[in-house]
Protein backbone atom coordinates (compact mmCIF):
# COMPACT_ATOMS: atom_id res chain seq x y z
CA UNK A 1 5.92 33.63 29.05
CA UNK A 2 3.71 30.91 30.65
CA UNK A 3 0.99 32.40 29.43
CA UNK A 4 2.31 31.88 25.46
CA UNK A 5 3.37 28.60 26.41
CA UNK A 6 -0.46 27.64 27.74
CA UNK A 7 -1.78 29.23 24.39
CA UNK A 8 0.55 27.76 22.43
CA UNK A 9 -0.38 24.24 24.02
CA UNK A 10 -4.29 25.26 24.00
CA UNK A 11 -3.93 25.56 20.10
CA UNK A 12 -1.62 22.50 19.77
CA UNK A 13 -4.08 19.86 21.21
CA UNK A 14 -7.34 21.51 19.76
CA UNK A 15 -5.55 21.27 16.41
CA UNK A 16 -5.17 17.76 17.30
CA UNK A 17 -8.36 16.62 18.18
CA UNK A 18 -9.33 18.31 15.18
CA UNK A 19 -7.09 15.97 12.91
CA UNK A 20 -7.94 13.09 14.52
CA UNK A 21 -11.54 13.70 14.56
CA UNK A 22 -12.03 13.82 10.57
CA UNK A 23 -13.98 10.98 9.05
CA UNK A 24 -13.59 9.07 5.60
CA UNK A 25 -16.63 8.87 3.63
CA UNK A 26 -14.18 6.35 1.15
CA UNK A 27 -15.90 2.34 1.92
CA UNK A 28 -14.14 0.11 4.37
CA UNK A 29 -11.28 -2.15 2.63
CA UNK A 30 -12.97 -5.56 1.58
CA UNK A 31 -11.37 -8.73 0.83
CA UNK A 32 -12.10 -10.07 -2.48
CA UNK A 33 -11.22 -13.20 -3.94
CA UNK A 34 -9.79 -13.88 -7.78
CA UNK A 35 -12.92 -14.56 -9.51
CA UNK A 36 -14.01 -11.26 -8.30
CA UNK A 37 -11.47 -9.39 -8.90
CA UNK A 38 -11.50 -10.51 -12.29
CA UNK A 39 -15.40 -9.67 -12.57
CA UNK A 40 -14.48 -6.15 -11.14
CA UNK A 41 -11.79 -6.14 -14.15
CA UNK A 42 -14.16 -6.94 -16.65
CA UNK A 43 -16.28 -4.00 -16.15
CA UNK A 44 -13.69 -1.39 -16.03
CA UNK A 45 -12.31 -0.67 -19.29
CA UNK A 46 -8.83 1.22 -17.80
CA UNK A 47 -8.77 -0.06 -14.44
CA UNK A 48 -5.81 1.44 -12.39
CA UNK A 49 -3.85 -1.37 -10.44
CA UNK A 50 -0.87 0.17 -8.37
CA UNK A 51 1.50 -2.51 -6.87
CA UNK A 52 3.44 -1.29 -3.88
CA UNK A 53 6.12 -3.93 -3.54
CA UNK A 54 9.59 -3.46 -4.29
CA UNK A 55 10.99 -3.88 -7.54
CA UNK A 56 12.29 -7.07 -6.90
CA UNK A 57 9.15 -8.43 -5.81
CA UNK A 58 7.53 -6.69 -9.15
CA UNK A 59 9.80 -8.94 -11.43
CA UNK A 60 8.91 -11.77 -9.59
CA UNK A 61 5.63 -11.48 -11.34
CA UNK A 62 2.82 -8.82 -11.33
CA UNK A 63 -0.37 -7.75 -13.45
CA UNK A 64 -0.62 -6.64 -16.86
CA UNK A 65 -0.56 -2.95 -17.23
CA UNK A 66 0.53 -2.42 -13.02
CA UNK A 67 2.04 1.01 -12.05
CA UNK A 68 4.89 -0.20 -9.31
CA UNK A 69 5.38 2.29 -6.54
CA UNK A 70 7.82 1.07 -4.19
CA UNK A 71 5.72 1.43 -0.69
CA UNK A 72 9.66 1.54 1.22
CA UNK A 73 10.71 4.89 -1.16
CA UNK A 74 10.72 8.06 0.84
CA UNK A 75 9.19 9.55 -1.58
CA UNK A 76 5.86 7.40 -1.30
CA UNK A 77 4.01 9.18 0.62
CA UNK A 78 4.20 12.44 -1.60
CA UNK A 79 2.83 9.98 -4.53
């Protein structure tokens, strides 16, 4: 029995370290301010803008042609 239980924890942390040890190749998150956000809009022709604030916050006011996913749903990380 120990010997299944030592395996068992063996295989748990190597699969683990192997999780954490994966690397993005996506580039870093950068702040950007209006006028280049607008630039960036410019040159996309069907830019995809997803807003992940609650509905409420949505009908405050968002942009044109925004997809609202609703970051608090459970279902937001299957999205």
């Amino acid at each position: 029995m120990k010997t299944y239980l030592k395996t068992f924890f063996v295989f748990l942390l190597m699969s683990i370290l192997v999780a954490c040890s994966t690397e993005s190749t996506d580039e870093p998150i950068k702040d950007i301010s209006v006028n280049e956000f607008e630039e960036l809009l410019s040159q996309n022709s069907q830019p995809v803008i997803l807003d992940v604030r609650t509905p409420e916050e949505y009908a405050e006011g968002h942009i044109d042609g925004a997809m609202l996913t609703n970051f608090w749903e459970m279902i937001f990380k299957n999205k």
